[in-house]
C-alpha atoms as a PDB file:
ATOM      1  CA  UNK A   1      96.852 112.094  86.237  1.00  0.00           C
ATOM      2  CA  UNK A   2      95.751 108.527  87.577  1.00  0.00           C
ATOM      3  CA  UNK A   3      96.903 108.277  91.204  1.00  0.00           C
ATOM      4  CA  UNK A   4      98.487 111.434  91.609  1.00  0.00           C
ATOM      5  CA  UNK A   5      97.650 113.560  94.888  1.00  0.00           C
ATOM      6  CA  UNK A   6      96.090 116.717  94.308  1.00  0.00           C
ATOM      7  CA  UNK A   7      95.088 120.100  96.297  1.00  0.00           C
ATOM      8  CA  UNK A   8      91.961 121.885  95.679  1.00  0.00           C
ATOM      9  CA  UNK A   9      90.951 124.658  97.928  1.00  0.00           C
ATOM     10  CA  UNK A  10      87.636 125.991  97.406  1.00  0.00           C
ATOM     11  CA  UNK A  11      86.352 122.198  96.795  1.00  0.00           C
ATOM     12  CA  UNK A  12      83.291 122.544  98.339  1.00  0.00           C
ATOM     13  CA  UNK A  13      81.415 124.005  95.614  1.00  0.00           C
ATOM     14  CA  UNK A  14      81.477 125.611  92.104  1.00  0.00           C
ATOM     15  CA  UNK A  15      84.755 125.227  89.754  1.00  0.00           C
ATOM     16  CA  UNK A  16      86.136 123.477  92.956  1.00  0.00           C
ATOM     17  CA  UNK A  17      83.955 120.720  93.511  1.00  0.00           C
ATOM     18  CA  UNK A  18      83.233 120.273  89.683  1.00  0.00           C
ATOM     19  CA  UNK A  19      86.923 119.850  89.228  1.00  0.00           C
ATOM     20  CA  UNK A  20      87.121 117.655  92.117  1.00  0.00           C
ATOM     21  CA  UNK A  21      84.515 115.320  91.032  1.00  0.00           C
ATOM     22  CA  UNK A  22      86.006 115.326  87.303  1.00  0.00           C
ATOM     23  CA  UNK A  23      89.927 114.631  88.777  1.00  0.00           C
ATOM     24  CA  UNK A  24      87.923 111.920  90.828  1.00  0.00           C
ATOM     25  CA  UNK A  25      86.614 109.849  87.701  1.00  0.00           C
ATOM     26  CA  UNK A  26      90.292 109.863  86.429  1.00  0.00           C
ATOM     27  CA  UNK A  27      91.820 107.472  89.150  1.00  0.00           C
ATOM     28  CA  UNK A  28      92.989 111.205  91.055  1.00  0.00           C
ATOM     29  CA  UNK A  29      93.223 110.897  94.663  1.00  0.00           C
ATOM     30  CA  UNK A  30      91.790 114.612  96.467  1.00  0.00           C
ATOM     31  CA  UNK A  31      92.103 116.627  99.176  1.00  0.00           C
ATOM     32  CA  UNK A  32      88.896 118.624  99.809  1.00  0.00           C
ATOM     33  CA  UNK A  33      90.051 121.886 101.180  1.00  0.00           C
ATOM     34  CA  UNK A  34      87.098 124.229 102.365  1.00  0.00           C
ATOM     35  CA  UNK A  35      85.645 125.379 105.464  1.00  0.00           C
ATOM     36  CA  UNK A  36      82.348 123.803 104.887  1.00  0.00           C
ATOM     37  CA  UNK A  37      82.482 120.549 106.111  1.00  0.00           C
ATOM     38  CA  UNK A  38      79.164 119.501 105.116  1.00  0.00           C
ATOM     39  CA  UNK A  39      79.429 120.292 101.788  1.00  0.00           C
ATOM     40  CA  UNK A  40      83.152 119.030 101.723  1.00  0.00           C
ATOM     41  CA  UNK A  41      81.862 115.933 103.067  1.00  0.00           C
ATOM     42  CA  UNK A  42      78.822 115.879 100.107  1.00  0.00           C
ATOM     43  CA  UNK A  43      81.615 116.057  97.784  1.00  0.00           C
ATOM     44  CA  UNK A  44      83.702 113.542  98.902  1.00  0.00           C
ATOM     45  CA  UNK A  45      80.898 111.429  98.629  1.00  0.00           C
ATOM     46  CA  UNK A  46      80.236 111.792  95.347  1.00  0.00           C
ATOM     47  CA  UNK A  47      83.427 110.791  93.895  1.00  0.00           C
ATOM     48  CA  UNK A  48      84.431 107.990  96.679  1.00  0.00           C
ATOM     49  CA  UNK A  49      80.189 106.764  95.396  1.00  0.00           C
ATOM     50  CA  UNK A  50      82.154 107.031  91.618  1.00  0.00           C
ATOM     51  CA  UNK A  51      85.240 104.817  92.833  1.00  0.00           C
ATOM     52  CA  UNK A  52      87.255 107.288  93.383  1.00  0.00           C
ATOM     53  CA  UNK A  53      89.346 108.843  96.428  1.00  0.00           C
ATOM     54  CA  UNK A  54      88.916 112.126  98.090  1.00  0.00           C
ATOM     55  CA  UNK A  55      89.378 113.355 101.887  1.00  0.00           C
ATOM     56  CA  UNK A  56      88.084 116.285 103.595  1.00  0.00           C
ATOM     57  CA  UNK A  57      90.476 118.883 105.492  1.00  0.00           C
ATOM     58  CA  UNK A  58      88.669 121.629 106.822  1.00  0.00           C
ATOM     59  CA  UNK A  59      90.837 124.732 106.511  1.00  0.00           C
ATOM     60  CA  UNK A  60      90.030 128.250 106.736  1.00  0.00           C
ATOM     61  CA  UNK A  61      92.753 129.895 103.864  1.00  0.00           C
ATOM     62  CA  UNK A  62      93.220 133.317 105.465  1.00  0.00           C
ATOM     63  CA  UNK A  63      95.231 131.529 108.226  1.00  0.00           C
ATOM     64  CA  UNK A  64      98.374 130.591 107.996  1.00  0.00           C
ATOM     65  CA  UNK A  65      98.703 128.472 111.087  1.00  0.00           C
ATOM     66  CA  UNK A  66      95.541 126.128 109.622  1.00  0.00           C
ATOM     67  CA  UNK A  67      96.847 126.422 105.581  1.00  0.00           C
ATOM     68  CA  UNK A  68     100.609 124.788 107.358  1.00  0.00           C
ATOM     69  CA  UNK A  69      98.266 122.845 109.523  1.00  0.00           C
ATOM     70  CA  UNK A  70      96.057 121.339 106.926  1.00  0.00           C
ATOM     71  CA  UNK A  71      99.183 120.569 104.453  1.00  0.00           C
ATOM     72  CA  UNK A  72     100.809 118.182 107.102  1.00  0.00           C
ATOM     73  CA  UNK A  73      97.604 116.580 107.543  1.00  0.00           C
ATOM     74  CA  UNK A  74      97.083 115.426 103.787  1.00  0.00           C
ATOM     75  CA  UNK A  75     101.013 114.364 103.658  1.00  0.00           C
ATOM     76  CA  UNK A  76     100.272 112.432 106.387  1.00  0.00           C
ATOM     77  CA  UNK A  77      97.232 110.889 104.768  1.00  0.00           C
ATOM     78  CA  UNK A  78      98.263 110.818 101.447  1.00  0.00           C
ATOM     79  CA  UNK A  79     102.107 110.372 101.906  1.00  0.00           C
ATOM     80  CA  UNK A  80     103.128 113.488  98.977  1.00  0.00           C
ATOM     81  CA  UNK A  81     101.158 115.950  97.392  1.00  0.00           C
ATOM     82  CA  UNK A  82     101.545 116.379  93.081  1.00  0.00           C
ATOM     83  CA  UNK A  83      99.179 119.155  92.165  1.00  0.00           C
ATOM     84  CA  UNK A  84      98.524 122.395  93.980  1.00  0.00           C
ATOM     85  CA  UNK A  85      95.682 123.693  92.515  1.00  0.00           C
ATOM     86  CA  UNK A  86      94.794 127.577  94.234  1.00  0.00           C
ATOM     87  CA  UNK A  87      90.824 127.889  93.704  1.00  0.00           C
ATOM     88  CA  UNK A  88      89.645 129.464  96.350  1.00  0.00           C
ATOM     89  CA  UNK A  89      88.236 133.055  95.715  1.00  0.00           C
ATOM     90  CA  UNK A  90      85.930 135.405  96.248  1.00  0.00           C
ATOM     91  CA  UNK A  91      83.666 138.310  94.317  1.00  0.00           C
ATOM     92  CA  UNK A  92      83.977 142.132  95.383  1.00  0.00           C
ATOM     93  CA  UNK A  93      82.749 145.153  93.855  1.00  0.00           C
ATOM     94  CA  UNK A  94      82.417 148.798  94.948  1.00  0.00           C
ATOM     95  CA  UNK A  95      78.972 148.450  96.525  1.00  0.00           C
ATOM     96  CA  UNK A  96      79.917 145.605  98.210  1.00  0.00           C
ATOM     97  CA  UNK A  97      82.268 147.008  99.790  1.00  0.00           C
ATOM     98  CA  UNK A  98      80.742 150.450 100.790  1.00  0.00           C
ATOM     99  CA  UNK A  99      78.274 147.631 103.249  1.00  0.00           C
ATOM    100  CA  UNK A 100      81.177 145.615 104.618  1.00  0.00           C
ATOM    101  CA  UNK A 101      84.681 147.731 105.097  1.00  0.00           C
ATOM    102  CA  UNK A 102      86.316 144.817 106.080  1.00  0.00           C
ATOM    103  CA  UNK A 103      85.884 143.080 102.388  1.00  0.00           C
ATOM    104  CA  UNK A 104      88.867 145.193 100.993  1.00  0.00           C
ATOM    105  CA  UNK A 105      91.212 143.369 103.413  1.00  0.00           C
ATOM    106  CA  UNK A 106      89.196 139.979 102.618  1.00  0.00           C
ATOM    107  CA  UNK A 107      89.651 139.750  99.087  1.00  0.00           C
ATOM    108  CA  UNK A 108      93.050 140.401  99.539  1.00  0.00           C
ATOM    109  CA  UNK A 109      93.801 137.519 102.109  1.00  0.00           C
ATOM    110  CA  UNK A 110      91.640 135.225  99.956  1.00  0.00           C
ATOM    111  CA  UNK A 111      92.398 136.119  96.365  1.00  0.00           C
ATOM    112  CA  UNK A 112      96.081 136.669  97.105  1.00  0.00           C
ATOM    113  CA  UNK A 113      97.347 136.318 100.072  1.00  0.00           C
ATOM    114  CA  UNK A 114      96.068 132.443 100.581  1.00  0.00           C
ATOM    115  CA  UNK A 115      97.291 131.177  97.590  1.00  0.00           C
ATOM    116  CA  UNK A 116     100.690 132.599  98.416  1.00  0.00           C
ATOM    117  CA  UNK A 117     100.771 130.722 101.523  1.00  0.00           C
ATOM    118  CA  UNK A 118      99.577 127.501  99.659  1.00  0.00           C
ATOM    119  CA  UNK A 119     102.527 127.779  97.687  1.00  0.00           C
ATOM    120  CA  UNK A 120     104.817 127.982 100.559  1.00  0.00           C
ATOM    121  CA  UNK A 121     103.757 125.046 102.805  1.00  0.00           C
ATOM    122  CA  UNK A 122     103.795 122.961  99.620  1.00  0.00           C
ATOM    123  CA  UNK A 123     106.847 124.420  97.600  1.00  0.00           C
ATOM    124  CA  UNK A 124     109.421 122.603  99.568  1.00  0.00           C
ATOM    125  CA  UNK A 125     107.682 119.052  98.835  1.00  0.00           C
ATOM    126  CA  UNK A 126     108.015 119.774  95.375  1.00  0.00           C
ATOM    127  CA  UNK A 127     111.710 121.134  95.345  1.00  0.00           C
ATOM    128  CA  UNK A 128     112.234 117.696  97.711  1.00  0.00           C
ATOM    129  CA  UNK A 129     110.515 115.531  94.991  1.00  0.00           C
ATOM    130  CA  UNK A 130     111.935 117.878  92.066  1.00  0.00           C
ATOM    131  CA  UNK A 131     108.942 117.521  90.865  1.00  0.00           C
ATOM    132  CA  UNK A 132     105.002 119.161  90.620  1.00  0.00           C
ATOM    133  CA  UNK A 133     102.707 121.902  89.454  1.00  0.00           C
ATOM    134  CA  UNK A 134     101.153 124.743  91.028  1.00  0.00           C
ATOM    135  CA  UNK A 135      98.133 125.519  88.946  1.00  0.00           C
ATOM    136  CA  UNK A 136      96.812 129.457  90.108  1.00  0.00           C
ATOM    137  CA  UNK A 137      93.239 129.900  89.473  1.00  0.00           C
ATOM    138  CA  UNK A 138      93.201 133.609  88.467  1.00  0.00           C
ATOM    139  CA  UNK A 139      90.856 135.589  86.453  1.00  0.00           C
ATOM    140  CA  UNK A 140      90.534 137.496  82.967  1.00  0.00           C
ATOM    141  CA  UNK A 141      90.325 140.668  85.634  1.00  0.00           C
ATOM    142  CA  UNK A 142      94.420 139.342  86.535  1.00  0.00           C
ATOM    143  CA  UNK A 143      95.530 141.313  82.810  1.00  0.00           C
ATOM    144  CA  UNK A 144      94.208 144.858  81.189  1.00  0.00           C
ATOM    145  CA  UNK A 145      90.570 144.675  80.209  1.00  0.00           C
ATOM    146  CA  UNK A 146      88.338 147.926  80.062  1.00  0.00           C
ATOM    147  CA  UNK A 147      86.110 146.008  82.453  1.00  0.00           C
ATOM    148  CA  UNK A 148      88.248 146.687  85.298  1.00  0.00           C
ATOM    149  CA  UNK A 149      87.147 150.236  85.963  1.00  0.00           C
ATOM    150  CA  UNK A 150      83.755 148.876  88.116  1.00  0.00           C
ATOM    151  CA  UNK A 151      85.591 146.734  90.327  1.00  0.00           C
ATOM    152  CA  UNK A 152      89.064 148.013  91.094  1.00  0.00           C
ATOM    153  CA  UNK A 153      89.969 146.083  94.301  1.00  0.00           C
ATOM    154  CA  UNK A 154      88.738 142.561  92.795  1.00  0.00           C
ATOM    155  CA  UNK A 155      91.045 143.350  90.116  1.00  0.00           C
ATOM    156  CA  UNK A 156      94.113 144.614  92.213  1.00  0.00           C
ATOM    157  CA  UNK A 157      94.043 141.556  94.002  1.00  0.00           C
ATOM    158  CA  UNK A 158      93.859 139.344  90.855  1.00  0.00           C
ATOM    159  CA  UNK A 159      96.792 141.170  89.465  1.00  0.00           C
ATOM    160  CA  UNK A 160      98.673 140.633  92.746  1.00  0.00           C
ATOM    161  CA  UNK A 161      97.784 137.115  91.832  1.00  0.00           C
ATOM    162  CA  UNK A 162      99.361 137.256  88.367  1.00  0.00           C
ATOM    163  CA  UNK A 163     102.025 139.146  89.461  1.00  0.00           C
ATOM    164  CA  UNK A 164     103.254 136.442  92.076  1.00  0.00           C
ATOM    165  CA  UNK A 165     102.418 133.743  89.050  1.00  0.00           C
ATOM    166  CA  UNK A 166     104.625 135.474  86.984  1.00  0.00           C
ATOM    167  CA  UNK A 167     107.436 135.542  89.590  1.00  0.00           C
ATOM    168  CA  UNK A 168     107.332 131.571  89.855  1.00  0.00           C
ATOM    169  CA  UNK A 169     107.244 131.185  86.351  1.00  0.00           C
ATOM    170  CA  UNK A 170     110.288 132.815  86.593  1.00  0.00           C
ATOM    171  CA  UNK A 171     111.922 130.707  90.067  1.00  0.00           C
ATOM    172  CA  UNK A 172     111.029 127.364  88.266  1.00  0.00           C
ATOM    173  CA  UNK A 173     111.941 127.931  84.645  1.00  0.00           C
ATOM    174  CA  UNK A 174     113.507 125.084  83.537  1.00  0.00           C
ATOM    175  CA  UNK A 175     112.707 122.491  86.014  1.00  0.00           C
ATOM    176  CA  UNK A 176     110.489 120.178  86.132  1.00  0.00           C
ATOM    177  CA  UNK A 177     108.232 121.615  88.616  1.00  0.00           C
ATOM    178  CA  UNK A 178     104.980 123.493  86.732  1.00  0.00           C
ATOM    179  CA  UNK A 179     103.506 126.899  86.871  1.00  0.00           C
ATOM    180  CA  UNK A 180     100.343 127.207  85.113  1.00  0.00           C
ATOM    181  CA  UNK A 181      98.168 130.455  85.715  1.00  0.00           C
ATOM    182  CA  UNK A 182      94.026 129.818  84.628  1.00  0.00           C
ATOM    183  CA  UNK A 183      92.534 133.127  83.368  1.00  0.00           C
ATOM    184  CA  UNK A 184      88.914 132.471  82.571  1.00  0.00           C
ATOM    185  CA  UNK A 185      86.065 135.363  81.621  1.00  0.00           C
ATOM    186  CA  UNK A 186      83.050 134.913  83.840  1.00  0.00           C
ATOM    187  CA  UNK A 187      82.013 131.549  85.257  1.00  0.00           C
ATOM    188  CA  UNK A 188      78.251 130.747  86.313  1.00  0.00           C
ATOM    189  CA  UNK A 189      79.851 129.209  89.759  1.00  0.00           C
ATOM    190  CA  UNK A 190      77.342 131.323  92.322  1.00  0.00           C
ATOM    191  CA  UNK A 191      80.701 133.669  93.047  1.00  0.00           C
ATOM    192  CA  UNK A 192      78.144 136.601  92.762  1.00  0.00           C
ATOM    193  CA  UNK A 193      75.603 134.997  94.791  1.00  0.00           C
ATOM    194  CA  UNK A 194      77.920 134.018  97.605  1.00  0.00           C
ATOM    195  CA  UNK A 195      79.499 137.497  97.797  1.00  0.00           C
ATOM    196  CA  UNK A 196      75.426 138.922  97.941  1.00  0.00           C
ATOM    197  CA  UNK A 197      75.616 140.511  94.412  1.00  0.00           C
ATOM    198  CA  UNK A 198      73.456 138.769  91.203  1.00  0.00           C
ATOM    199  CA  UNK A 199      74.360 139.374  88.208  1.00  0.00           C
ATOM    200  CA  UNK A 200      70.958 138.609  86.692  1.00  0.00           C
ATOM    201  CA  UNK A 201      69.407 135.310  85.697  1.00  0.00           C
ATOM    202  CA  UNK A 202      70.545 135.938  81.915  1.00  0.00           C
ATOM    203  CA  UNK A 203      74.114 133.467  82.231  1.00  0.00           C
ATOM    204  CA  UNK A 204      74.061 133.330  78.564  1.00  0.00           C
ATOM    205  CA  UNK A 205      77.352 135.277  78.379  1.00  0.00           C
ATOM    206  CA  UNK A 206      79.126 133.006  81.265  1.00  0.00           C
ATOM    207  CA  UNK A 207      80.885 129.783  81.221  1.00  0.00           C
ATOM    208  CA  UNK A 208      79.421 126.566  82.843  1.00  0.00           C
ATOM    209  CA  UNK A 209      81.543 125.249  85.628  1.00  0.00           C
ATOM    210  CA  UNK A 210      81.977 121.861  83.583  1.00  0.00           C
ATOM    211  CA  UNK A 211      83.636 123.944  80.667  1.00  0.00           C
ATOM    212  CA  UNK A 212      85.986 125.715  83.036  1.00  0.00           C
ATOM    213  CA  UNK A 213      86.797 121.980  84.834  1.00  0.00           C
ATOM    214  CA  UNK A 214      87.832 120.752  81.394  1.00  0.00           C
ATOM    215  CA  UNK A 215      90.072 123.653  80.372  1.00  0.00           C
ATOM    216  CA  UNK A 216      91.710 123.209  83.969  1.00  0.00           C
ATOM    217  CA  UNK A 217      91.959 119.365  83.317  1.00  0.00           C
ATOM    218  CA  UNK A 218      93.598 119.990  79.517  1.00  0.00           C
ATOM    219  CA  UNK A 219      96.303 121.998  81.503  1.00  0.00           C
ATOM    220  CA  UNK A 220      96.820 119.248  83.592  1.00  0.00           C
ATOM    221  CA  UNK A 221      97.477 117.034  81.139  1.00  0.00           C
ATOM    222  CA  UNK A 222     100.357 118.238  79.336  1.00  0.00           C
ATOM    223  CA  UNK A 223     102.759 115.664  78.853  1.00  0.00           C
ATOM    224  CA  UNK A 224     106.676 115.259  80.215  1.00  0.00           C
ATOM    225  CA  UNK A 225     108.054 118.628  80.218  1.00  0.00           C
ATOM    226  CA  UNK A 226     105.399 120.375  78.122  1.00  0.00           C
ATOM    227  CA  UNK A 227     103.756 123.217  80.352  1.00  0.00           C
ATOM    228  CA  UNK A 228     100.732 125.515  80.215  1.00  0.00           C
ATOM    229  CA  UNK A 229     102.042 128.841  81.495  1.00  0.00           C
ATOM    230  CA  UNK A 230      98.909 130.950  81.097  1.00  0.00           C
ATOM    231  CA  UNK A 231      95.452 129.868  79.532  1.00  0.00           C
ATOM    232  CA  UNK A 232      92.894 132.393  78.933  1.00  0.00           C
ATOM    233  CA  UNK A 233      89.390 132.034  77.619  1.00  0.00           C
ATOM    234  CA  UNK A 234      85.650 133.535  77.733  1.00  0.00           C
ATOM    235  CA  UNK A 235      82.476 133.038  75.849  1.00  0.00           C
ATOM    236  CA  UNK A 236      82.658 135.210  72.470  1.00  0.00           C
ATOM    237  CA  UNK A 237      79.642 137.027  73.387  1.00  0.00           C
ATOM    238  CA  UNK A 238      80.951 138.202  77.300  1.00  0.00           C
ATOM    239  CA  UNK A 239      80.866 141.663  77.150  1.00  0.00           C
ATOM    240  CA  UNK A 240      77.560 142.346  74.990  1.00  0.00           C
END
């Protein structure tokens, strides 16, 4: 991974900026995608502090104009772009949603729709170079778990997710640009917090965003022409 360019959106905080900081210690050079600037800027300090390189590009994903936007602007820093990496989400659930009516359209534009449009301002650098991987942060809530009855449009707009995954897996097989799809169980990363739900103080049953990092990073890794399509994982004791 040394010197290769890499995406994160959602870098500001949680799985983003833990991934970030990790990618950072390995010689990767990152581009902070968030709308925080504060805390984009905290980040980049932290790994440029480390030796590493990272620049901030303020980007709000549900628009189009600023995702196209935001891509030329790290080309032009950065001269190329490796590693896509789709982060960016958000937490809904049913009473979440009964307080703000507008969330339903929200988690769609951030869960699914922004990723989407990722992939197609940075697509045609890859198919230039011949070359890259898109790595789709999804969920365990992107496949059929029993779960999925108490939050039904978190988990349409995960499978929308997994559906479009699938798709590219599909467009790209047997080239030598990547598709790799990240399906992890719950993650203590503040998502519930954030979207003004808590899940309770008990994390016992979540994953750390360190663990998560790692498992993103092992994908990462794979050597030549080796690929991680799908990786799925949760603590054994999630659903007590």
């Amino acid at each position: 991974m040394k010197d290769k360019v890499v995406i994160i959106t959602g870098a500001s905080q949680g799985l983003g900026r833990e991934l970030a900081i990790k990618l950072g210690k390995l010689g990767v050079k990152i581009a902070l995608v968030a709308r925080n600037e504060k805390m984009l800027s905290e980040v980049k300090k932290e790994i440029n502090d480390n030796g590493g390189v990272a620049e901030v590009f303020v980007c709000d994903v549900t628009d189009v104009d600023a995702i196209n936007s935001t891509v030329s602007k790290i080309v032009d820093t950065f001269k190329t772009v490796d590693v896509l990496v789709n982060n960016a989400g958000i937490w809904t659930n049913d009473k979440l949603e009964e307080k703000d009516k507008k969330l339903v359209e929200k988690t769609f534009m951030v869960n699914s729709v922004a990723p989407i449009n990722f992939y197609k301002a940075v697509s045609p650098i890859f198919e230039k170079n011949k070359k890259g991987h898109f790595v789709f942060i999804n969920s365990i809530a992107g496949f059929e778990i029993k779960e999925n009855k108490d939050y039904a449009v978190y988990i349409a707009s995960k499978w929308a997710l997994t559906g479009f995954t699938n798709a590219l897996k599909s467009k790209y097989d047997g080239t030598d640009i990547k598709i790799t799809s990240i399906h992890p169980g719950p993650i203590d990363s503040k998502i519930d917090k954030n979207a003004g739900d808590d899940w309770g103080s008990d994390k016992s049953w979540m994953m750390s965003v360190k663990e998560v990092a790692d498992a993103v990073i092992y994908a990462l890794n794979a050597p030549g022409k080796i690929q991680v399509e799908t990786l799925t994982f949760k603590k054994t004791n999630w659903n007590n």
